[in-house]
C-alpha atoms as a PDB file:
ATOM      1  CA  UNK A   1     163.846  52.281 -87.992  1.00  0.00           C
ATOM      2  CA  UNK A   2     162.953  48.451 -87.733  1.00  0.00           C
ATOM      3  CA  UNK A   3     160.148  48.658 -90.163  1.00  0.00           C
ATOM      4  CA  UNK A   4     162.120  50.425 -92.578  1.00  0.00           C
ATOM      5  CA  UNK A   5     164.899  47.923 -92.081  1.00  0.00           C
ATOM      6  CA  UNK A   6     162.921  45.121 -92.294  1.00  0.00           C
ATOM      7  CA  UNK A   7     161.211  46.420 -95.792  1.00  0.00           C
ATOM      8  CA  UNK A   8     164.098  47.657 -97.345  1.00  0.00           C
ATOM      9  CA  UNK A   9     165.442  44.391 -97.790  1.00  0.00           C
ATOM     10  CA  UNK A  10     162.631  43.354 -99.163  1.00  0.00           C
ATOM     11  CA  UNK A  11     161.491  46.096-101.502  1.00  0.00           C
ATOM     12  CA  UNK A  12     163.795  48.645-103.842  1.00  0.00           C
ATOM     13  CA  UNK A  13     161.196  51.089-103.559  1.00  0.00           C
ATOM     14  CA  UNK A  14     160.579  51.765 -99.901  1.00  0.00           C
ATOM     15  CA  UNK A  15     159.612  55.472 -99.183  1.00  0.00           C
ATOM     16  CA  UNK A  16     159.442  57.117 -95.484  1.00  0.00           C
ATOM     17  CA  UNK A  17     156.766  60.137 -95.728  1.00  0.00           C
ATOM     18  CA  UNK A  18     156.741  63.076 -93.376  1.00  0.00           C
ATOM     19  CA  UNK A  19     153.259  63.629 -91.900  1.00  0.00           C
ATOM     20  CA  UNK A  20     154.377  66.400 -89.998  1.00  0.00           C
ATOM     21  CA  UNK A  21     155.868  68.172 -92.772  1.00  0.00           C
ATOM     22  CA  UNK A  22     155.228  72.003 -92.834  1.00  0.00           C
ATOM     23  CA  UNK A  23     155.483  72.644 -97.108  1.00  0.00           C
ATOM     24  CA  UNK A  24     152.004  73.822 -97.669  1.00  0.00           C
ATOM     25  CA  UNK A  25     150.312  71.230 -98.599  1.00  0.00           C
ATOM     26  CA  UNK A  26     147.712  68.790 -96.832  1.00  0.00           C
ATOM     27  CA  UNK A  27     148.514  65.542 -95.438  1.00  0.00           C
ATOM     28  CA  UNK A  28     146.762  63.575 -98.886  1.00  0.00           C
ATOM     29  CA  UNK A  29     147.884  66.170-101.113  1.00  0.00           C
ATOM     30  CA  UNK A  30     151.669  65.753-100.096  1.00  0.00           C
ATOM     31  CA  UNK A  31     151.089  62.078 -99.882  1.00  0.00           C
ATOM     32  CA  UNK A  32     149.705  61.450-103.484  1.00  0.00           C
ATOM     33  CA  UNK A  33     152.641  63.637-104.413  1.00  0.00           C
ATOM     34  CA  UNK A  34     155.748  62.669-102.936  1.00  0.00           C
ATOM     35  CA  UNK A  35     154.923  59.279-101.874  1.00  0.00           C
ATOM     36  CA  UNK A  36     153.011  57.431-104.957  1.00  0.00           C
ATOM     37  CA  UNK A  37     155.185  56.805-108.300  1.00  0.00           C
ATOM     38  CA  UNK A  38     153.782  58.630-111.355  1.00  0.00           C
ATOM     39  CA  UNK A  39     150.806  60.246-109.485  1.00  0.00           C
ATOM     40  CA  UNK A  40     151.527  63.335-111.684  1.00  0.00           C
ATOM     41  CA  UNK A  41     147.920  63.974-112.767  1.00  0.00           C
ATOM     42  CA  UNK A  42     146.050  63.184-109.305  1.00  0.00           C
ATOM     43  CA  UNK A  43     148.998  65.127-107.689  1.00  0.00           C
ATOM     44  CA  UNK A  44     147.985  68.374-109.895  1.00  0.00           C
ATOM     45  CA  UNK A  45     144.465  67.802-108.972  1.00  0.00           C
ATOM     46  CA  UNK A  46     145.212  67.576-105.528  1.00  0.00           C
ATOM     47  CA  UNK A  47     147.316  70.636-105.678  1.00  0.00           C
ATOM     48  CA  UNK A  48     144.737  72.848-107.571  1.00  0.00           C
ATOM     49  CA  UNK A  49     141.951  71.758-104.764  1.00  0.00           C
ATOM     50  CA  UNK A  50     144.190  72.673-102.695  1.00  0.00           C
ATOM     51  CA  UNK A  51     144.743  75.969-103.832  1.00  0.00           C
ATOM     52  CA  UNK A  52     141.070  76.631-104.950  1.00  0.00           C
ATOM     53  CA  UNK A  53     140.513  75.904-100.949  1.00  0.00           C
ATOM     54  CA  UNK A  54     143.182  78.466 -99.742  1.00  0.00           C
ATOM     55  CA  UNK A  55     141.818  80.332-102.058  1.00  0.00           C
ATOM     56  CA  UNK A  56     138.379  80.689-100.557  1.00  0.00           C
ATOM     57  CA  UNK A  57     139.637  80.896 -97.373  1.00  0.00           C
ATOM     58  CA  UNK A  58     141.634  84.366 -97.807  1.00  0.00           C
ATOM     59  CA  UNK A  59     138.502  85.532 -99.299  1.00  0.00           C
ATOM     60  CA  UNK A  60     136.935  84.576 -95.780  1.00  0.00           C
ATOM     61  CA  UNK A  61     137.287  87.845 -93.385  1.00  0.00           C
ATOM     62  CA  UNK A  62     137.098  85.827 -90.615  1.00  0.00           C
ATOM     63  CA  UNK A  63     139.093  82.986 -91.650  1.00  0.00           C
ATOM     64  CA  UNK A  64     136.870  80.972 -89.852  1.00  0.00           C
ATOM     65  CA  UNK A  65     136.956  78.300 -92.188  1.00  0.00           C
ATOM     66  CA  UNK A  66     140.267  77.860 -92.396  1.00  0.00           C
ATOM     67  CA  UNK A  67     140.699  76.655 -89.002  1.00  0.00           C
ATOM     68  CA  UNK A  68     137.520  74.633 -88.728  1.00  0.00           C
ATOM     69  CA  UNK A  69     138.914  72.493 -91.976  1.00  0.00           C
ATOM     70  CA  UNK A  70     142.503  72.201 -90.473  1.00  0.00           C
ATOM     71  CA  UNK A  71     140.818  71.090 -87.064  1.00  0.00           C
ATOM     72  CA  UNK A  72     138.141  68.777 -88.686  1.00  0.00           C
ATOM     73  CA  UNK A  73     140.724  66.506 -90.316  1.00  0.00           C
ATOM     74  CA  UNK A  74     142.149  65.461 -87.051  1.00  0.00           C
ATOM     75  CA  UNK A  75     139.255  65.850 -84.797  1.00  0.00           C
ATOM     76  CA  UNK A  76     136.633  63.407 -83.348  1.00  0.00           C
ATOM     77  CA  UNK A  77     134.942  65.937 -81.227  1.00  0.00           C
ATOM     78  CA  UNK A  78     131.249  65.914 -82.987  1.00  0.00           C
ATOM     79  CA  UNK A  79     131.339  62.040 -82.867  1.00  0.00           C
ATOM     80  CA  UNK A  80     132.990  61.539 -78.912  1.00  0.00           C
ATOM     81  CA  UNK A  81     129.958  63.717 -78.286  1.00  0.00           C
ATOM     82  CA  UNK A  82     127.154  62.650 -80.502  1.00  0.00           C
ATOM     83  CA  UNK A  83     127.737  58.993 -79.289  1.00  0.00           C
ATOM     84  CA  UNK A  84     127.400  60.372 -75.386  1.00  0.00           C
ATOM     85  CA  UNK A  85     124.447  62.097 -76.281  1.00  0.00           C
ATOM     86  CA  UNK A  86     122.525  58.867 -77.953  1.00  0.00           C
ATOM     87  CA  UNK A  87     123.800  57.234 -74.892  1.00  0.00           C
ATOM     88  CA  UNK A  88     122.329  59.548 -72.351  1.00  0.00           C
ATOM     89  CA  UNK A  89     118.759  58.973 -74.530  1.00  0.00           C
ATOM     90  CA  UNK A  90     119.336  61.218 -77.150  1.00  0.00           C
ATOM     91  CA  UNK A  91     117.218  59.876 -80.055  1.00  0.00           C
ATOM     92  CA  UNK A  92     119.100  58.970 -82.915  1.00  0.00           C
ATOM     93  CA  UNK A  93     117.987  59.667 -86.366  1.00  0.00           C
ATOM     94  CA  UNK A  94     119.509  60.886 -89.669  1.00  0.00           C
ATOM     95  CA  UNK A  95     117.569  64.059 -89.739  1.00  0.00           C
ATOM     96  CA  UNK A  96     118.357  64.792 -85.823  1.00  0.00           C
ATOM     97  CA  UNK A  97     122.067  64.044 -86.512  1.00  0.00           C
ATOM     98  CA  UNK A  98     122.728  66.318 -88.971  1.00  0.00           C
ATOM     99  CA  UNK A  99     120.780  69.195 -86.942  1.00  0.00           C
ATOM    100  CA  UNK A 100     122.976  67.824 -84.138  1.00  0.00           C
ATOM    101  CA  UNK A 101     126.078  68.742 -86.129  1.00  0.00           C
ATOM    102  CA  UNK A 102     124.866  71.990 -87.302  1.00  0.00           C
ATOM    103  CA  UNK A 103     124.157  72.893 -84.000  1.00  0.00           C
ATOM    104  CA  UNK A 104     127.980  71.340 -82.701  1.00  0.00           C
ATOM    105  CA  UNK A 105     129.318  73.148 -85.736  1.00  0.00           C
ATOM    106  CA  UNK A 106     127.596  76.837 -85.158  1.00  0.00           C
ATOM    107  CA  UNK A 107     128.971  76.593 -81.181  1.00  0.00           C
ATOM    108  CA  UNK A 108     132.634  75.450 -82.576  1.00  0.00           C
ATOM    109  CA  UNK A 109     132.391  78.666 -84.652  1.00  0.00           C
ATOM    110  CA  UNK A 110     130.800  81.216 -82.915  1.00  0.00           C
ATOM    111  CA  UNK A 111     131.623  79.992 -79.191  1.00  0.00           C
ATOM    112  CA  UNK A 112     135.570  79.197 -79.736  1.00  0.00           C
ATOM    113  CA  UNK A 113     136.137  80.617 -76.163  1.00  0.00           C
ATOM    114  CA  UNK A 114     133.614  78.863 -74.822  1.00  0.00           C
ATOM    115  CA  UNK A 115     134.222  75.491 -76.962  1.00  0.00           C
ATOM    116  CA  UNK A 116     137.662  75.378 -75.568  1.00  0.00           C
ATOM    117  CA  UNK A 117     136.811  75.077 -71.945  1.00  0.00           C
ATOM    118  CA  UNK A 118     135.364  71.942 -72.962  1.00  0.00           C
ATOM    119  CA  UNK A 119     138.572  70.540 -74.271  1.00  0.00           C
ATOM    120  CA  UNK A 120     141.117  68.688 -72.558  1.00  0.00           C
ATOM    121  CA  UNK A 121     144.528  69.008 -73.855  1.00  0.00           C
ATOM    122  CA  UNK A 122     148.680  67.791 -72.797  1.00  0.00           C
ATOM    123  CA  UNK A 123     149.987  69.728 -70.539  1.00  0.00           C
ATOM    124  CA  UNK A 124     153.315  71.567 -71.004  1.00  0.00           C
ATOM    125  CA  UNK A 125     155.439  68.848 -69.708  1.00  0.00           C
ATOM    126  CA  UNK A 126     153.391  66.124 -71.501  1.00  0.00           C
ATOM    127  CA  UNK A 127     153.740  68.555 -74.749  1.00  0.00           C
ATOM    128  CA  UNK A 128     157.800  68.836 -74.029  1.00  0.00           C
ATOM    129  CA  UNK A 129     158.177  65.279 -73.807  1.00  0.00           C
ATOM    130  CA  UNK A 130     156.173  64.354 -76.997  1.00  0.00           C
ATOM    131  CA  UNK A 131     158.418  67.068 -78.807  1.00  0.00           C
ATOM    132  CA  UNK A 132     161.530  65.627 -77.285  1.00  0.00           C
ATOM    133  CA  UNK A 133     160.992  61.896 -78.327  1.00  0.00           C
ATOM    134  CA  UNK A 134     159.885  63.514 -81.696  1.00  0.00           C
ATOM    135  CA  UNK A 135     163.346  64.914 -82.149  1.00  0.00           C
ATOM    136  CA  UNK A 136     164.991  62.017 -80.796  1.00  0.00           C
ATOM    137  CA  UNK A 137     162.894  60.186 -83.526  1.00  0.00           C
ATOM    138  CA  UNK A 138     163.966  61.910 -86.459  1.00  0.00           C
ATOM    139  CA  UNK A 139     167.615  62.616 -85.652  1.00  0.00           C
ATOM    140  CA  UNK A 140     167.852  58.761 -85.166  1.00  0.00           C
ATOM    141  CA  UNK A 141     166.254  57.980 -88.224  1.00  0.00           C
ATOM    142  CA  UNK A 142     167.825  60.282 -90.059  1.00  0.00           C
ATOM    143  CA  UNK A 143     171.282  58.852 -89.114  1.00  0.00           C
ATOM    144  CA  UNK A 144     170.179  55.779 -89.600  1.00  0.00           C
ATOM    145  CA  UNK A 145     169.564  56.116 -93.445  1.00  0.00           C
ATOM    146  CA  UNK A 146     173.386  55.248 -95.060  1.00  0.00           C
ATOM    147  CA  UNK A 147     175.360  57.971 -95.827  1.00  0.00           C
ATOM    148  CA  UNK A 148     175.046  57.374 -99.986  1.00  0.00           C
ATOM    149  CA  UNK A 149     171.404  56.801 -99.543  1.00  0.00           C
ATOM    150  CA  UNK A 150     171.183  60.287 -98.098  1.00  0.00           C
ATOM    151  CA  UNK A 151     172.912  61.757-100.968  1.00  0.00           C
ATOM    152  CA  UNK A 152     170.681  59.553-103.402  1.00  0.00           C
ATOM    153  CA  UNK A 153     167.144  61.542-101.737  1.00  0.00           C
ATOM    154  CA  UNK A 154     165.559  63.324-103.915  1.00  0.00           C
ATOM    155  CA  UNK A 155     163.882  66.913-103.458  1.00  0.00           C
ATOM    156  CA  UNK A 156     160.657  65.322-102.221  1.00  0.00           C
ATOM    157  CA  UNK A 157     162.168  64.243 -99.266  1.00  0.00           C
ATOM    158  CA  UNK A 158     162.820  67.989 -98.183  1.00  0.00           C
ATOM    159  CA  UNK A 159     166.935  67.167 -97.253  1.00  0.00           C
ATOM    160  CA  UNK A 160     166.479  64.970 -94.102  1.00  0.00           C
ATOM    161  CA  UNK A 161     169.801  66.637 -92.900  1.00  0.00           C
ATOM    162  CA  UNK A 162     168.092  69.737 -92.587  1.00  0.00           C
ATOM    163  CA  UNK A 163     166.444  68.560 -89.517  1.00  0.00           C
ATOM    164  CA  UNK A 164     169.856  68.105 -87.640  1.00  0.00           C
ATOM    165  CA  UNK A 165     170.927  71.651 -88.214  1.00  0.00           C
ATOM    166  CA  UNK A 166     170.374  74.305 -85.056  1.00  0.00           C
ATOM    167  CA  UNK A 167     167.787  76.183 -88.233  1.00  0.00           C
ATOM    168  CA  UNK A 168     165.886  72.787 -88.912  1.00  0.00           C
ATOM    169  CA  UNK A 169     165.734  71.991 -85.085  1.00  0.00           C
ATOM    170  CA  UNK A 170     163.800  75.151 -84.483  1.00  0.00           C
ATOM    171  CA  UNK A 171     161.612  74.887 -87.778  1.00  0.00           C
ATOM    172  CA  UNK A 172     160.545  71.699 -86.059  1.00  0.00           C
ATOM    173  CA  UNK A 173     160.026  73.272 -82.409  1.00  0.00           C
ATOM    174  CA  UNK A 174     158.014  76.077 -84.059  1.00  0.00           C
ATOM    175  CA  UNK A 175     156.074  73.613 -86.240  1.00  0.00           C
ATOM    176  CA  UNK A 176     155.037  71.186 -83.212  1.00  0.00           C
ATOM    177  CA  UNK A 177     154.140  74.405 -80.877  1.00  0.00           C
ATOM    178  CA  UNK A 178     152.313  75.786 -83.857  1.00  0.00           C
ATOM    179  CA  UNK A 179     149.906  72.791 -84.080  1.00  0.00           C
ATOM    180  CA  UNK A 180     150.104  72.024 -80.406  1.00  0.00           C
ATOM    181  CA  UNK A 181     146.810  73.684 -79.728  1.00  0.00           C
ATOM    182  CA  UNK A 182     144.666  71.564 -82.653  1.00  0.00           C
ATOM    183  CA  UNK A 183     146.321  68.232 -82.200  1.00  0.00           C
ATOM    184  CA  UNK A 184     146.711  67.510 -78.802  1.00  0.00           C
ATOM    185  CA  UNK A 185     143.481  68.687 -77.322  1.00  0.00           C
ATOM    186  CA  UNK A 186     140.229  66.940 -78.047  1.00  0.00           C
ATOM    187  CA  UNK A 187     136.438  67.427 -76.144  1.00  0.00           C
ATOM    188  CA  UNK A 188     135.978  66.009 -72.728  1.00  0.00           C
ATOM    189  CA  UNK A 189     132.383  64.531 -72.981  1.00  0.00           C
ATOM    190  CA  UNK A 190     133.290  62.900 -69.156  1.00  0.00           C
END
């Protein structure tokens, strides 16, 4: 709420995006959209990527691929755990780091089970309290945004007030539960 404050009286144009938004899209897909002025043709780009994407994914049986892009846009894993490995002696080289990641890759994919044993992750409580301040977040925020400027938001912003309704509430329980597992785990190379 400060920032935006503090920019708002500065600039006419100042824009609070969503990265936890649940529409479908990617986080730089929805952000050349909603957030950058007369971004129409990148935007449509973006979008048809996008689809082209989903689109090979449903044709994926397994839908492994799917989940390895979602994780691999929020995940250091391969890197945490190259960087132990050089340190430990393992010799560095661009050949041996791409067979490295092949190797990291093919164990991700095939191994899930066993690749998740190696992660460490929030616990519930440290997952409940994240989700509360979260709430707390956005309901403050929300109400902080004057009245007429609520009224003023325009479809890209996804009606803020949603979020204080019982219905948006539990949207945004379901969201951060749903995406629990991906974001708040990463490998333990310790």
């Amino acid at each position: 709420m400060v920032a935006r404050d503090y920019w708002i009286k500065h600039f006419d144009d100042v824009y609070v995006f969503n990265m936890h938004q649940q529409n479908g899209g990617d986080l730089l897909t929805n952000f050349v959209c909603q957030a950058i002025p007369n971004a129409t043709d990148t935007c449509n780009k973006k979008m048809h990527e996008l689809q082209q994407q989903q689109m090979n994914n449903d044709n994926d049986e397994a839908s492994t691929t799917n989940v390895k892009t979602q994780r691999r846009s929020s995940s250091l894993d391969f890197n945490k755990l190259y960087i132990v490995a050089t340190e430990l002696g393992f010799e560095s080289t661009p050949v041996k780091k791409k067979l490295f990641m092949q190797n990291f890759e093919e164990f991700q994919q095939l191994s899930n089970s066993n690749y998740d044993t190696f992660l460490s992750c929030l616990t519930k409580e440290e997952e409940q309290a994240l989700l509360d301040k979260s709430l707390s977040f956005e309901k403050d925020f929300i109400e902080s945004i004057p009245e007429e400027e609520q009224n003023n938001l325009d479809e890209k912003s996804h009606n803020l007030k949603h979020v204080l309704t019982e219905e948006g509430k539990e949207e945004h329980i379901k969201a951060f539960f749903d995406k629990a597992d991906d974001l708040f785990c990463e490998i333990n190379v310790t």
